[in-house]
C-alpha atoms as a PDB file:
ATOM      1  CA  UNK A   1       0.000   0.000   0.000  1.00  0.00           C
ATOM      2  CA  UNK A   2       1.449   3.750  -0.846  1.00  0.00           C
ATOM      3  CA  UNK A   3       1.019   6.637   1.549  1.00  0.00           C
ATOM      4  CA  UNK A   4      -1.840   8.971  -0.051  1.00  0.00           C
ATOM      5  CA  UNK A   5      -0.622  11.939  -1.940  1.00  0.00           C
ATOM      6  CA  UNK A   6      -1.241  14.915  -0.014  1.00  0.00           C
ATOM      7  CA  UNK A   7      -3.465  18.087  -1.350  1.00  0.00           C
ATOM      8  CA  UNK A   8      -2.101  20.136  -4.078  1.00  0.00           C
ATOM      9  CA  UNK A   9      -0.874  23.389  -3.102  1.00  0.00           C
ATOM     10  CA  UNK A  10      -2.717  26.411  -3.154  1.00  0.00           C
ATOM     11  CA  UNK A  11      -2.162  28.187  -6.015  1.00  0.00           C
ATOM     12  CA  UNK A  12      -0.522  31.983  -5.542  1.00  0.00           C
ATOM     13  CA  UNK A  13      -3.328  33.694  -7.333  1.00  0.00           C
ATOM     14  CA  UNK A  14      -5.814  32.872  -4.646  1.00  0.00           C
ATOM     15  CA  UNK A  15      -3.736  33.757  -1.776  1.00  0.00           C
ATOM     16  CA  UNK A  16      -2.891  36.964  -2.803  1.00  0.00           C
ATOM     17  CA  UNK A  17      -4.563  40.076  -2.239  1.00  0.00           C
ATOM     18  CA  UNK A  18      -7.107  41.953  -4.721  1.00  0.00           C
ATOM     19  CA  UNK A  19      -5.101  44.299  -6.711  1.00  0.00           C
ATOM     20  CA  UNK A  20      -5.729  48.360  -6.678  1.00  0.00           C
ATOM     21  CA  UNK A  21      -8.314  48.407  -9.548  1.00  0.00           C
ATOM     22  CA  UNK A  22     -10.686  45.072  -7.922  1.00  0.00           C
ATOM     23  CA  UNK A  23      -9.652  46.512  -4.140  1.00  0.00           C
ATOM     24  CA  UNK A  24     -11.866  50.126  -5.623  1.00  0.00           C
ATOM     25  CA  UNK A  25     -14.610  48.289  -7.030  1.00  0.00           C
ATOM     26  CA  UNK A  26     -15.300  45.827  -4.369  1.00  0.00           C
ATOM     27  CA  UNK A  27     -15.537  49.291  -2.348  1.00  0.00           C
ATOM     28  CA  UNK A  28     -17.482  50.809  -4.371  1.00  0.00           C
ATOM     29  CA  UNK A  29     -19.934  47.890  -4.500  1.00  0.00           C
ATOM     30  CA  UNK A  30     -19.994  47.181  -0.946  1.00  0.00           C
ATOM     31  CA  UNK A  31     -20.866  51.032  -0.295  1.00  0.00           C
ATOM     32  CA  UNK A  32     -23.722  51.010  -3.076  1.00  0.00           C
ATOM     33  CA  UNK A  33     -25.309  48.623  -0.996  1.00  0.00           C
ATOM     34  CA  UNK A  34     -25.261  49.853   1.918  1.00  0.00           C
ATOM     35  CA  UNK A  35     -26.836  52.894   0.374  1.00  0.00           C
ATOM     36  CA  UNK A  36     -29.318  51.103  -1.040  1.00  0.00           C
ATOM     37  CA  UNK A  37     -30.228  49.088   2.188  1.00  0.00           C
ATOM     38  CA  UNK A  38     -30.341  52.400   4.265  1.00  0.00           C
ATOM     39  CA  UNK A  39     -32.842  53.321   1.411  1.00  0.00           C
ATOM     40  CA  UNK A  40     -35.003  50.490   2.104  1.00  0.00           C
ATOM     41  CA  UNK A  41     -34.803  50.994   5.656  1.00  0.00           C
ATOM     42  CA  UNK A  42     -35.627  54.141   5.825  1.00  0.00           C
ATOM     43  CA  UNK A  43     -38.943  53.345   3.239  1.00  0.00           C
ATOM     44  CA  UNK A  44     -40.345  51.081   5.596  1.00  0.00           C
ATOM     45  CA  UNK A  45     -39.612  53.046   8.605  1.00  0.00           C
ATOM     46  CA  UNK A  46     -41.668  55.857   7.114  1.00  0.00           C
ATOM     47  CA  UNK A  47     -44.064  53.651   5.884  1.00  0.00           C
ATOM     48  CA  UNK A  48     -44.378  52.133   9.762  1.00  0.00           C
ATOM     49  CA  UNK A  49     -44.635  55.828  11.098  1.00  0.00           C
ATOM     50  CA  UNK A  50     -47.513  56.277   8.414  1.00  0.00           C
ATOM     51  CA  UNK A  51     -49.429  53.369   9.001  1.00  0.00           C
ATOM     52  CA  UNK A  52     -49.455  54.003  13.047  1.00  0.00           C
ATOM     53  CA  UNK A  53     -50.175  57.640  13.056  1.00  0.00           C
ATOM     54  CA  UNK A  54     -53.465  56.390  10.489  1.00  0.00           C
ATOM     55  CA  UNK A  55     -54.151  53.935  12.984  1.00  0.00           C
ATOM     56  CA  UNK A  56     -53.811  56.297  16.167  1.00  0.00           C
ATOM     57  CA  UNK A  57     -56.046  59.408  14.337  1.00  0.00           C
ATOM     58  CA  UNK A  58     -58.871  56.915  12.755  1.00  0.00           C
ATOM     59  CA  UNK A  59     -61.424  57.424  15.299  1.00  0.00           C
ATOM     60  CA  UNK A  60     -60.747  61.311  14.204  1.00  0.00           C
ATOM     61  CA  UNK A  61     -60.908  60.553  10.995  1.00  0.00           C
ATOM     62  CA  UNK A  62     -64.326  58.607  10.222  1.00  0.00           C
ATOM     63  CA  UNK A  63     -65.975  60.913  12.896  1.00  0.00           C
ATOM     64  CA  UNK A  64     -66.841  58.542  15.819  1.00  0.00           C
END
């Protein structure tokens, strides 16, 4: 019986670090979504304010 071959090493391309150009874009992606989540956060919050100040003023509203 022969001792198993171990693993392959890991090749130098995915050990090394993003260059400039893919360093800038991964930035720029990972801040357009975080403006784009605060976005949708702050949509629903307002919607949430919305829906409880229609709730809170209803008896006002249908004149009971």
């Amino acid at each position: 019986m022969s001792a198993p071959t171990p693993p392959p090493a890991p090749s130098s391309e995915s050990t090394e670090s993003p260059s400039a150009p893919e360093a800038q874009e991964n930035a720029k992606t990972a801040e357009s979504r975080r403006k784009k989540t605060l976005g949708v956060a702050m949509g629903i919050g307002s919607a949430a304010i919305v829906a409880a100040l229609l709730y809170a003023n209803r008896s006002k509203r249908s004149g009971k």
